[in-house]
C-alpha atoms as a PDB file:
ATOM      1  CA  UNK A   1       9.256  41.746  21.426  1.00  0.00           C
ATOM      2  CA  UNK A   2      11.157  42.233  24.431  1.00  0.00           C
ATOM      3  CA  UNK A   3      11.572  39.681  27.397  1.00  0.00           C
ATOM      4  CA  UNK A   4      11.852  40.740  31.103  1.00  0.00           C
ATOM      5  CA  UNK A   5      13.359  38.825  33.470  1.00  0.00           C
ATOM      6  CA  UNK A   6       9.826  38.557  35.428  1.00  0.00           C
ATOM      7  CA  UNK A   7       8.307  36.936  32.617  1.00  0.00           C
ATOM      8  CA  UNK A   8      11.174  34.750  32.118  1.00  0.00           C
ATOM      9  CA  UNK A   9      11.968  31.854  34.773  1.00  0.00           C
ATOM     10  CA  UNK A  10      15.589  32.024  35.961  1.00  0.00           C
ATOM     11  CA  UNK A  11      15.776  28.016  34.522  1.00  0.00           C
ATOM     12  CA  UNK A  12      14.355  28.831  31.473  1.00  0.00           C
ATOM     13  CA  UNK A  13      17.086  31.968  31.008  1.00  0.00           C
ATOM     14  CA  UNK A  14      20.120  29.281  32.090  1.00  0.00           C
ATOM     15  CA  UNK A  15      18.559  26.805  29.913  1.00  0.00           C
ATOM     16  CA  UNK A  16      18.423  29.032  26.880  1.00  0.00           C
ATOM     17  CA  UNK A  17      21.904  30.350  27.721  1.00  0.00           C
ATOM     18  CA  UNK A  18      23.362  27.164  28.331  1.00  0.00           C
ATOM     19  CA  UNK A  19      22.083  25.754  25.119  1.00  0.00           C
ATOM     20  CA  UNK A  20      23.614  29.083  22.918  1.00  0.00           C
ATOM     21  CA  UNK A  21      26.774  27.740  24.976  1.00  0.00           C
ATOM     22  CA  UNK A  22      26.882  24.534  24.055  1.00  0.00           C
ATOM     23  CA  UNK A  23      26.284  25.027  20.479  1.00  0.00           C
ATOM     24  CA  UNK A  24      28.778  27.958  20.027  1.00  0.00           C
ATOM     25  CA  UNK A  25      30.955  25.386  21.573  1.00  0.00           C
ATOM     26  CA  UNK A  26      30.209  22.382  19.199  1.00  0.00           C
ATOM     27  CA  UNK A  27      30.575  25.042  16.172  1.00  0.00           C
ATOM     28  CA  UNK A  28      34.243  25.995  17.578  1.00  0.00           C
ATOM     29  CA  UNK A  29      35.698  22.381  17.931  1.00  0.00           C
ATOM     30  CA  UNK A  30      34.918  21.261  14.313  1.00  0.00           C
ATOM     31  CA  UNK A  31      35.117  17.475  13.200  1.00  0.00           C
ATOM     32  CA  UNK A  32      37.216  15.358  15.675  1.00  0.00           C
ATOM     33  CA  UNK A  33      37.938  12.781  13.880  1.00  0.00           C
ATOM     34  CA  UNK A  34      41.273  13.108  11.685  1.00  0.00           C
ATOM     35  CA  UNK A  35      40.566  13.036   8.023  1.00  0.00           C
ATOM     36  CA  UNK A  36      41.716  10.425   5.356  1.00  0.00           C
ATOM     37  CA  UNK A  37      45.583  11.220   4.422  1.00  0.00           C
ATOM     38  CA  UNK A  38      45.466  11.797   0.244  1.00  0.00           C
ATOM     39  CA  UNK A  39      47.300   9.434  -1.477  1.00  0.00           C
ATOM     40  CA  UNK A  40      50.154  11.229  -3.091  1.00  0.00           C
ATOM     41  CA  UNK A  41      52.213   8.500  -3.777  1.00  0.00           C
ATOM     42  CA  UNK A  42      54.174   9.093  -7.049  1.00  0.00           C
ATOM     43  CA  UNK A  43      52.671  12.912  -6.657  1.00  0.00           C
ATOM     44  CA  UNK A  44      55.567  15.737  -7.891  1.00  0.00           C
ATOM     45  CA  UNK A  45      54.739  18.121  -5.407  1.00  0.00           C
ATOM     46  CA  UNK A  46      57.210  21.176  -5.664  1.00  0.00           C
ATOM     47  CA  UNK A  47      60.677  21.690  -7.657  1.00  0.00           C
ATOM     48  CA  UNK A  48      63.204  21.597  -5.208  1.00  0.00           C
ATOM     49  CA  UNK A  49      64.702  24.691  -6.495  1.00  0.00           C
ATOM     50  CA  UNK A  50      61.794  26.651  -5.067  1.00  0.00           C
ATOM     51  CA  UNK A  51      62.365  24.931  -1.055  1.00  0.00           C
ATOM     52  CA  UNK A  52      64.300  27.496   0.682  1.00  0.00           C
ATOM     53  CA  UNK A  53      67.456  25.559   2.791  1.00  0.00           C
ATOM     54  CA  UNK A  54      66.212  26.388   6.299  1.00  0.00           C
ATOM     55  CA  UNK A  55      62.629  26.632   5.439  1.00  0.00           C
ATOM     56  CA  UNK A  56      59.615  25.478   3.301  1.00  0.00           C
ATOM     57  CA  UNK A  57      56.485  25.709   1.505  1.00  0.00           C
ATOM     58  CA  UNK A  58      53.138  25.031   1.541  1.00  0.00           C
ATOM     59  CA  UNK A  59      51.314  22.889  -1.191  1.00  0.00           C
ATOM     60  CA  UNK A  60      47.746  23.806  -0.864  1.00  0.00           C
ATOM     61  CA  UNK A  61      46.400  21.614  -3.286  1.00  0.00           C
ATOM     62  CA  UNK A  62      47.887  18.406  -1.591  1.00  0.00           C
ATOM     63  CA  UNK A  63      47.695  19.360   1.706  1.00  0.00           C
ATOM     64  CA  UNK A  64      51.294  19.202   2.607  1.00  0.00           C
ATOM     65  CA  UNK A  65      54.210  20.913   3.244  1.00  0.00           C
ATOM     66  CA  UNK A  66      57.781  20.537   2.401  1.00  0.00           C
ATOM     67  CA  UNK A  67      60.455  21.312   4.008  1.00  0.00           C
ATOM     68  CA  UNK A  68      64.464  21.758   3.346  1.00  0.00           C
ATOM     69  CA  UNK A  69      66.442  21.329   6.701  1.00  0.00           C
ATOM     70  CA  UNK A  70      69.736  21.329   5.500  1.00  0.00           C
ATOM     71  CA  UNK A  71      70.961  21.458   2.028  1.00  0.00           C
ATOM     72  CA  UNK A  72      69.435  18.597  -0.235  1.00  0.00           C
ATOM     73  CA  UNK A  73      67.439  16.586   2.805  1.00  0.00           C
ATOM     74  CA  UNK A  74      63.638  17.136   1.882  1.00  0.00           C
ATOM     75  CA  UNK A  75      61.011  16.089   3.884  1.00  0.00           C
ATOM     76  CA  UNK A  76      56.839  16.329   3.803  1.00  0.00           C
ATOM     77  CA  UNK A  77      54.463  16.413   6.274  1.00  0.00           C
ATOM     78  CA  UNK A  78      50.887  16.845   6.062  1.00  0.00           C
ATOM     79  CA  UNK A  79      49.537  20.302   7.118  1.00  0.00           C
ATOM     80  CA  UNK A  80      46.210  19.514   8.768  1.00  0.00           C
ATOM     81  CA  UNK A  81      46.324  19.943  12.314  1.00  0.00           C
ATOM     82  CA  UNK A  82      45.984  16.567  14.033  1.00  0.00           C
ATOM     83  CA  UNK A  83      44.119  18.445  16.904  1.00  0.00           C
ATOM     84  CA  UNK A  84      41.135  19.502  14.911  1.00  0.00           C
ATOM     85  CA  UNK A  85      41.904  19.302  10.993  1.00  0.00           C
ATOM     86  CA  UNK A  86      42.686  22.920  10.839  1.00  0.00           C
ATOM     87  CA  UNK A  87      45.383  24.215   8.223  1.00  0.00           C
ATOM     88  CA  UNK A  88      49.147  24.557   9.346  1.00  0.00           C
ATOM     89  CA  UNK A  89      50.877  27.951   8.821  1.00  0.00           C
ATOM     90  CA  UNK A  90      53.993  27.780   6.281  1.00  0.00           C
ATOM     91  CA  UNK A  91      56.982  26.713   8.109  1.00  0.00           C
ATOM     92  CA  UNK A  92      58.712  29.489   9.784  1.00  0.00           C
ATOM     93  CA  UNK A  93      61.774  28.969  12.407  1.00  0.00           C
ATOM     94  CA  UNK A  94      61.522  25.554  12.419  1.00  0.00           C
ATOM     95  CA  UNK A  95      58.211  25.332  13.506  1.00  0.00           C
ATOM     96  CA  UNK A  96      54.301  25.239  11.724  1.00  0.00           C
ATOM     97  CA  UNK A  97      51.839  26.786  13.633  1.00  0.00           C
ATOM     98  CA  UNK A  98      47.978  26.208  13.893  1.00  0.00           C
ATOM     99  CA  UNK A  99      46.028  29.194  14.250  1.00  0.00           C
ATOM    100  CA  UNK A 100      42.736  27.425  15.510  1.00  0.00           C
ATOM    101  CA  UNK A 101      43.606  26.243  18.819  1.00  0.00           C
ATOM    102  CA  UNK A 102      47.538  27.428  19.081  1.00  0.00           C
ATOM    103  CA  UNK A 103      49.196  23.921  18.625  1.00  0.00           C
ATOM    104  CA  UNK A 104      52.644  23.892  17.302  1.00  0.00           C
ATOM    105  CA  UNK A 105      55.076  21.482  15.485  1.00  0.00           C
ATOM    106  CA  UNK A 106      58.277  21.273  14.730  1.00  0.00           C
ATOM    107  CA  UNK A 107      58.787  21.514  11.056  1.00  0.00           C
ATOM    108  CA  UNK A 108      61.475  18.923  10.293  1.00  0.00           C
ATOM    109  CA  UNK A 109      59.951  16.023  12.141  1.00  0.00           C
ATOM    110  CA  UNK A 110      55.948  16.452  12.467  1.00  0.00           C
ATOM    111  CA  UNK A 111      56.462  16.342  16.670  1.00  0.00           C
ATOM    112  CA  UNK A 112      54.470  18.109  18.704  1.00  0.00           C
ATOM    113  CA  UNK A 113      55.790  20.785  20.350  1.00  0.00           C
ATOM    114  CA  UNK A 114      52.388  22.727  21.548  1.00  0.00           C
ATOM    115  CA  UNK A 115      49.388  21.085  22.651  1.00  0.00           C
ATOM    116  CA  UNK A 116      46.669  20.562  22.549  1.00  0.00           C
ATOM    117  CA  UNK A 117      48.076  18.958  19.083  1.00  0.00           C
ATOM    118  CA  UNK A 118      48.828  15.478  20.830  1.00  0.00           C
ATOM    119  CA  UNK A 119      50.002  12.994  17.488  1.00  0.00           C
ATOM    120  CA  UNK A 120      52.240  14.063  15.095  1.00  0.00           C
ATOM    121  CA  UNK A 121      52.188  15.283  11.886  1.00  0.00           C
ATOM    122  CA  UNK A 122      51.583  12.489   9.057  1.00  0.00           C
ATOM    123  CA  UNK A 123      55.264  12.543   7.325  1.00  0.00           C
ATOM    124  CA  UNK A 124      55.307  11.345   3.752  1.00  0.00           C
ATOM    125  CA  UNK A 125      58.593   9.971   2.616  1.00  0.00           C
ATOM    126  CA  UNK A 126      59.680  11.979  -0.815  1.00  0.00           C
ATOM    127  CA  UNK A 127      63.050  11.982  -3.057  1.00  0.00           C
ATOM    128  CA  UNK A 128      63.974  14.399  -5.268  1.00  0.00           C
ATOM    129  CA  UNK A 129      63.623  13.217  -9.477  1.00  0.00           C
ATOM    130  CA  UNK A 130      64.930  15.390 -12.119  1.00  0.00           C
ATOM    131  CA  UNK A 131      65.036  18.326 -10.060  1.00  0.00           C
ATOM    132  CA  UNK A 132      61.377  17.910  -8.552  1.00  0.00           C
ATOM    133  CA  UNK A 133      60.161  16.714  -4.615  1.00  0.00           C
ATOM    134  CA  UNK A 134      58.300  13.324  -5.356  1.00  0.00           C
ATOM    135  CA  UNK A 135      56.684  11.145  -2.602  1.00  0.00           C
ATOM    136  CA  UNK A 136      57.490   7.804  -2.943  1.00  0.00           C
END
């Protein structure tokens, strides 16, 4: 069936537009609320061996990523997206990017450098044991 614009009040069109608009909107910004860290203490995430100096990895299953600044320093962060829980891209120049909303951090301290990203990346303190990344 097809509507014309004379049998269709000009509040009624704004409303129904308006509405389409506010729920494409609500379906873009996802939950708000951050989501419970894991508990990965005692986790082996990653042998060390396979965390590039100068770059990092992803660890999909844990939500994380670790990364290897300078030779034998490791460090993990988590790799949602404190703006809206969206999934990090793997460390690249010293930086994790989220494609969702373009926020940016750096890689080898959680900090935002992008908005709209405004708290940090949750850093989980690791050591390295027999050759593997462990959190503590």
């Amino acid at each position: 069936m097809m509507v014309c614009m004379s049998d269709l009040s000009r509040r009624a069109a704004l409303g129904a537009f308006g509405a389409a608009g506010l729920a494409g909107a609500a379906a873009c910004a996802g939950p708000s609320a951050p989501t419970t860290p894991p508990n990965l203490a005692g986790r082996e995430l990653i042998k060390a061996a396979d965390v590039p100096v100068g770059g990092g990895k992803i660890i999909g299953e844990h939500k994380v990523f670790v990364v290897q600044p300078t030779a034998g320093v490791f460090k993990c962060f988590s790799s949602v997206c404190t703006h809206r829980n969206c999934g990090v891209t793997a460390p690249r120049d010293g930086k994790v990017h989220c494609p969702c909303h373009g926020s940016e951090f750096d890689a080898t301290t959680g900090a935002v450098t992008k908005p709209p990203a405004a708290a940090p990346l949750r850093e989980y303190p690791v050591e390295v044991r027999d050759g593997a990344i462990v959190v503590v």
